[in-house]
C-alpha atoms as a PDB file:
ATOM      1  CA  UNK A   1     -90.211 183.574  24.695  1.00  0.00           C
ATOM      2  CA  UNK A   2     -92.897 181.012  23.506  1.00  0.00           C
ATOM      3  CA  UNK A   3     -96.557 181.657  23.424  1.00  0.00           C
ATOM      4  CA  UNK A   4     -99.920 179.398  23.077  1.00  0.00           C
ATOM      5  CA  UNK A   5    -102.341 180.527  20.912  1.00  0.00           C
ATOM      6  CA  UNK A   6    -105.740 180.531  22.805  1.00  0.00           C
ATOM      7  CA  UNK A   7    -108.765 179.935  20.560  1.00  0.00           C
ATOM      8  CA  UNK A   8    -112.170 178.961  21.232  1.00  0.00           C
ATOM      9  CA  UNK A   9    -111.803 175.079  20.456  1.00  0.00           C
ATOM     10  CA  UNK A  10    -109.130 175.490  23.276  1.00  0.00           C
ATOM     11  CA  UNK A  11    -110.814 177.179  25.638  1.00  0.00           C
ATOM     12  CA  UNK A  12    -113.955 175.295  25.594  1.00  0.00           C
ATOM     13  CA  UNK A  13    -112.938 172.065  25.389  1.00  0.00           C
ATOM     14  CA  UNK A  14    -111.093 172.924  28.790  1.00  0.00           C
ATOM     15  CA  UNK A  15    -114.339 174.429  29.876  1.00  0.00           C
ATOM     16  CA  UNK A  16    -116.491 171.160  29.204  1.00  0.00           C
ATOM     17  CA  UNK A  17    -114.260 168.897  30.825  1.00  0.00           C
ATOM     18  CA  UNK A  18    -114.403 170.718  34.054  1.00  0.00           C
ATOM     19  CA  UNK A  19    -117.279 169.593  36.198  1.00  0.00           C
ATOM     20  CA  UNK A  20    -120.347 171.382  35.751  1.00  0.00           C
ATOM     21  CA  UNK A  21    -122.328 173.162  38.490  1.00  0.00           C
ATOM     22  CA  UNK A  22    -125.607 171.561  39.181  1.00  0.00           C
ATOM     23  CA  UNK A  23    -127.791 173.632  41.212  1.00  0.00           C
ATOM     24  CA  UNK A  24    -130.266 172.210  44.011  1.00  0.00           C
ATOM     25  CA  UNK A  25    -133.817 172.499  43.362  1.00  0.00           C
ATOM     26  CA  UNK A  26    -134.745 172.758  46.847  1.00  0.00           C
ATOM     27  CA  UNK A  27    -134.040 175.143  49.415  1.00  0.00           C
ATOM     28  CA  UNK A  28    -133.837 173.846  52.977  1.00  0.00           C
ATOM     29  CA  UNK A  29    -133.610 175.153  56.694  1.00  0.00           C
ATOM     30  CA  UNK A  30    -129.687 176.078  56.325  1.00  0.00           C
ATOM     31  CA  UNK A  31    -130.791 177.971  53.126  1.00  0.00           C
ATOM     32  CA  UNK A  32    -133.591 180.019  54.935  1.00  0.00           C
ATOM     33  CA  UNK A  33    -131.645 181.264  57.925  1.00  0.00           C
ATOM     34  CA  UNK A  34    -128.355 182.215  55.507  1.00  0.00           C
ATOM     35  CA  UNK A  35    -130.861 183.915  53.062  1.00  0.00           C
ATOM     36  CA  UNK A  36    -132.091 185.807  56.442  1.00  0.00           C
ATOM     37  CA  UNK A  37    -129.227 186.333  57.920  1.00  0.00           C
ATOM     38  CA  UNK A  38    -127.470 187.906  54.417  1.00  0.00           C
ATOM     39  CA  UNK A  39    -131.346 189.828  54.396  1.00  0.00           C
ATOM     40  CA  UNK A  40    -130.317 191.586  58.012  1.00  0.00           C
ATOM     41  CA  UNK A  41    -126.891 192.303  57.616  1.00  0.00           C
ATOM     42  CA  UNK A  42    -127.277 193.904  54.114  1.00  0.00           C
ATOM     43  CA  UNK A  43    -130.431 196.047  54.929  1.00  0.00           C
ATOM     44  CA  UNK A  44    -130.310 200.169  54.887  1.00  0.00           C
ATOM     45  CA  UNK A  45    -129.582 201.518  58.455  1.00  0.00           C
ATOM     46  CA  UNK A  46    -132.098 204.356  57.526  1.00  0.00           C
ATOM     47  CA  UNK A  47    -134.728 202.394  56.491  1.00  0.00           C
ATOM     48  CA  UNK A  48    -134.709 198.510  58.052  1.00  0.00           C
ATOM     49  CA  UNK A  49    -136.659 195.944  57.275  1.00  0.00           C
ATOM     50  CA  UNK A  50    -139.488 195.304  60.116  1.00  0.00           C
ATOM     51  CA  UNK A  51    -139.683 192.471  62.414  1.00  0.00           C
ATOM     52  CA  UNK A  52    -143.144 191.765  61.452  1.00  0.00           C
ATOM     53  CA  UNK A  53    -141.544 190.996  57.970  1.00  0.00           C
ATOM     54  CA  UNK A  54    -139.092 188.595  59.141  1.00  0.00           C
ATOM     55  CA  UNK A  55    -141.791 186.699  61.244  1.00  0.00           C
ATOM     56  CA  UNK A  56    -143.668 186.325  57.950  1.00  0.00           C
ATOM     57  CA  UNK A  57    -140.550 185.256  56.438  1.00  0.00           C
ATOM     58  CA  UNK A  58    -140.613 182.550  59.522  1.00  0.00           C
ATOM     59  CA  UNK A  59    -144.080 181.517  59.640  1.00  0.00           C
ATOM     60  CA  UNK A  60    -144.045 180.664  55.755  1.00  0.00           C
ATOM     61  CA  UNK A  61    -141.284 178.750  55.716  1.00  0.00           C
ATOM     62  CA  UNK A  62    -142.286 177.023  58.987  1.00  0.00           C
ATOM     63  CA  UNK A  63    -145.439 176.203  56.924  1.00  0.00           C
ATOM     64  CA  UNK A  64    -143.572 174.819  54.488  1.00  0.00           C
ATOM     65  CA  UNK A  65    -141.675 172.582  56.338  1.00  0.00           C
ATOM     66  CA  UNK A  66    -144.807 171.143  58.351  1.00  0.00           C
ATOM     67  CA  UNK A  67    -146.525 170.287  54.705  1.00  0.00           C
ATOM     68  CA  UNK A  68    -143.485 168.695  53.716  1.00  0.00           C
ATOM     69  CA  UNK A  69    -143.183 166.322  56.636  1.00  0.00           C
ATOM     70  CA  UNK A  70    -146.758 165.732  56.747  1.00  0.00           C
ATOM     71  CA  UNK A  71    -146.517 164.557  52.917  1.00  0.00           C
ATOM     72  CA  UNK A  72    -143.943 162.228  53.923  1.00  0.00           C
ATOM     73  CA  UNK A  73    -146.180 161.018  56.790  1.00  0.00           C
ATOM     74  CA  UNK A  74    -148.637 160.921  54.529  1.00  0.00           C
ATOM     75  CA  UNK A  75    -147.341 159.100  51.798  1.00  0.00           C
ATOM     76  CA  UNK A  76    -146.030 156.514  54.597  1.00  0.00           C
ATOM     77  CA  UNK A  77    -149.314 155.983  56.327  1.00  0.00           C
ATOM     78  CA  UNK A  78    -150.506 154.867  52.425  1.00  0.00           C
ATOM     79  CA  UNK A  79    -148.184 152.449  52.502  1.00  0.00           C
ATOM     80  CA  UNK A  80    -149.363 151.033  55.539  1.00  0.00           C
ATOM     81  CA  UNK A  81    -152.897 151.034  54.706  1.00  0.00           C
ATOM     82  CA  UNK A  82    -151.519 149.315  51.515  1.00  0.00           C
ATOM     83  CA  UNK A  83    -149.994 146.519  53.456  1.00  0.00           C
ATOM     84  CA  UNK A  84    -153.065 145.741  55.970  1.00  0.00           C
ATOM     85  CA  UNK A  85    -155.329 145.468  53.028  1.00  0.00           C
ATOM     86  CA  UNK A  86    -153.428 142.706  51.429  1.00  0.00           C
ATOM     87  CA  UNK A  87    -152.716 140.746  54.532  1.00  0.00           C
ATOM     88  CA  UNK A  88    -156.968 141.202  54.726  1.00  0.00           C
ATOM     89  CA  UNK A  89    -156.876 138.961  52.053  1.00  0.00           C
ATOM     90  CA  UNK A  90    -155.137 136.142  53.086  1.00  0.00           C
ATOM     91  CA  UNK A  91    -157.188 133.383  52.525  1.00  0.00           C
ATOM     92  CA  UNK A  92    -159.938 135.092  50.776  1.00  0.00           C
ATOM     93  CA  UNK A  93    -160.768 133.995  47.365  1.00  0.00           C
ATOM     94  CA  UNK A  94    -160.109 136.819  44.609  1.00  0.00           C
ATOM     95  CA  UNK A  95    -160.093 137.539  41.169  1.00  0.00           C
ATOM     96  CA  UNK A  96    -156.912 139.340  39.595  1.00  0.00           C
ATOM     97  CA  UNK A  97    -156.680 140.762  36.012  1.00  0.00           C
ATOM     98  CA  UNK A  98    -153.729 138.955  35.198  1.00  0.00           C
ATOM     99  CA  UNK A  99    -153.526 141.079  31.502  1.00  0.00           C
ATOM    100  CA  UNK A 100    -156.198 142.704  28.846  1.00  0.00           C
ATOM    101  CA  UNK A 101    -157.944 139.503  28.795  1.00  0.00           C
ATOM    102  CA  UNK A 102    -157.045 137.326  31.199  1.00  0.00           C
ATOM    103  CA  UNK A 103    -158.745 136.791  34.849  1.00  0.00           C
ATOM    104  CA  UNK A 104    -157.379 134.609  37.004  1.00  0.00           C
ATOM    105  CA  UNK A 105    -159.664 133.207  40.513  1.00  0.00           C
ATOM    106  CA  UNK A 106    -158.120 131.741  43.085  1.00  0.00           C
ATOM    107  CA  UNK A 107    -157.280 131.967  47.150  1.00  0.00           C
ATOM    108  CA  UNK A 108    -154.942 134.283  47.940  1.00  0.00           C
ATOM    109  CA  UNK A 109    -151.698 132.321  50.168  1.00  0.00           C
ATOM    110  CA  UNK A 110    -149.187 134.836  50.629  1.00  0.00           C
ATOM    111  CA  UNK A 111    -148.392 138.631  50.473  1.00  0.00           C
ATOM    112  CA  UNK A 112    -145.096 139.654  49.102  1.00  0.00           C
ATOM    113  CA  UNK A 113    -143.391 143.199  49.521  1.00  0.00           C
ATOM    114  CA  UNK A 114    -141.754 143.851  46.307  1.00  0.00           C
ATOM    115  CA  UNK A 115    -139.944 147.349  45.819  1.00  0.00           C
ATOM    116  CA  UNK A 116    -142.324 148.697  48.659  1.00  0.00           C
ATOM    117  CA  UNK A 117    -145.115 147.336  47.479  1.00  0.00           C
ATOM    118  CA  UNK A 118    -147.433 144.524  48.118  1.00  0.00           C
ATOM    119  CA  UNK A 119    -148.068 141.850  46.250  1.00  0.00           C
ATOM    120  CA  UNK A 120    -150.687 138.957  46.332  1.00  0.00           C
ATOM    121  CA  UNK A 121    -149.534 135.412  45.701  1.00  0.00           C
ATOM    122  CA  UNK A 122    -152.717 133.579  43.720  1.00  0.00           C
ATOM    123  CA  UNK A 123    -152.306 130.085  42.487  1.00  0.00           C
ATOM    124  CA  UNK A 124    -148.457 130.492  43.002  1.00  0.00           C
ATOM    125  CA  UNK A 125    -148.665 133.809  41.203  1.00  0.00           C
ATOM    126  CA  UNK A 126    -147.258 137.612  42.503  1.00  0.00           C
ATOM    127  CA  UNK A 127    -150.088 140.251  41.416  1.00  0.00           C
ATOM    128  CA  UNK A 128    -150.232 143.832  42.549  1.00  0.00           C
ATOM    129  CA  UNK A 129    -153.158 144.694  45.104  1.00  0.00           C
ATOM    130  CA  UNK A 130    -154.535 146.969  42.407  1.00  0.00           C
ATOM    131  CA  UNK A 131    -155.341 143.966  40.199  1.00  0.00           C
ATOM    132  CA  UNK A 132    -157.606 142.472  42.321  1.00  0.00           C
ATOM    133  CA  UNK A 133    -161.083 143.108  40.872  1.00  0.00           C
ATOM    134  CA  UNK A 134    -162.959 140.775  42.517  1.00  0.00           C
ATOM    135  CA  UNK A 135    -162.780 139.530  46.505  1.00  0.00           C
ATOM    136  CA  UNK A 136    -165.540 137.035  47.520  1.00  0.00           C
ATOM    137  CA  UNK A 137    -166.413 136.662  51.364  1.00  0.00           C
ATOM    138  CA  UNK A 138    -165.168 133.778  53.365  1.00  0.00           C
ATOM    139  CA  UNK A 139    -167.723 131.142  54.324  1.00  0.00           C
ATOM    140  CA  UNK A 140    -167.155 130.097  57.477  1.00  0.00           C
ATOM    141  CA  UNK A 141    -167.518 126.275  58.261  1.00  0.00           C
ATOM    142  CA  UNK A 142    -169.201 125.830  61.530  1.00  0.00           C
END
């Protein structure tokens, strides 16, 4: 009969090349009701857990859920606001910070979206909104 020896170099070398359990940071809906669910069916006959618990339980995690979607809304609805203010510029004559020292004037002739954000085009030239540090009022030519 032939045996392996088993040492630790063995063993953990087939330990790291199995695929590692990464854990999710966030719990979500599914979570909540299995968590509450495991919470009922586990409780002490003698002593149970009250319903006005559980609709704590509820109501926080309800909460949660509303901030959650209305930081998404949020965070969308800045985006927006983002694009109408550059497309308020069109045609406007600005001043961008190009870098540390350099300022460049000119009419704005274009807004780009680039990775979700938006962009001015000056003298040929993508700049992000928040270099603009300078927007001069149109004349108008009656």
């Amino acid at each position: 009969m032939s045996t392996t020896a088993v040492n630790l170099s063995t063993l953990s070398s087939n330990y790291s090349s199995a695929q590692e359990r990464i854990p999710t940071q966030v719990l979500g809906q599914d979570d909540f009701l299995k968590l509450l669910v495991a919470q009922m069916t586990s409780q002490d006959p003698l002593s149970p857990q009250k319903d006005t618990e559980f609709i704590s339980q509820m109501a926080s995690f309800t909460s949660l859920e509303q901030t959650k979607t209305m930081q998404k809304d949020m965070a969308q609805m800045r985006g927006d606001q983002q694009v109408l203010q550059a497309n308020s510029l069109l045609g406007r004559t600005v001043i961008v910070q190009a870098d540390k020292e350099t300022k460049v004037a000119g009419q704005v002739s274009a807004v780009e979206i680039e990775a979700g954000k938006p962009m001015v085009v000056v003298n040929g030239q993508s700049y992000d909104l928040s270099q603009v540090v300078t927007i001069t009022p149109t004349v108008n030519s009656n």
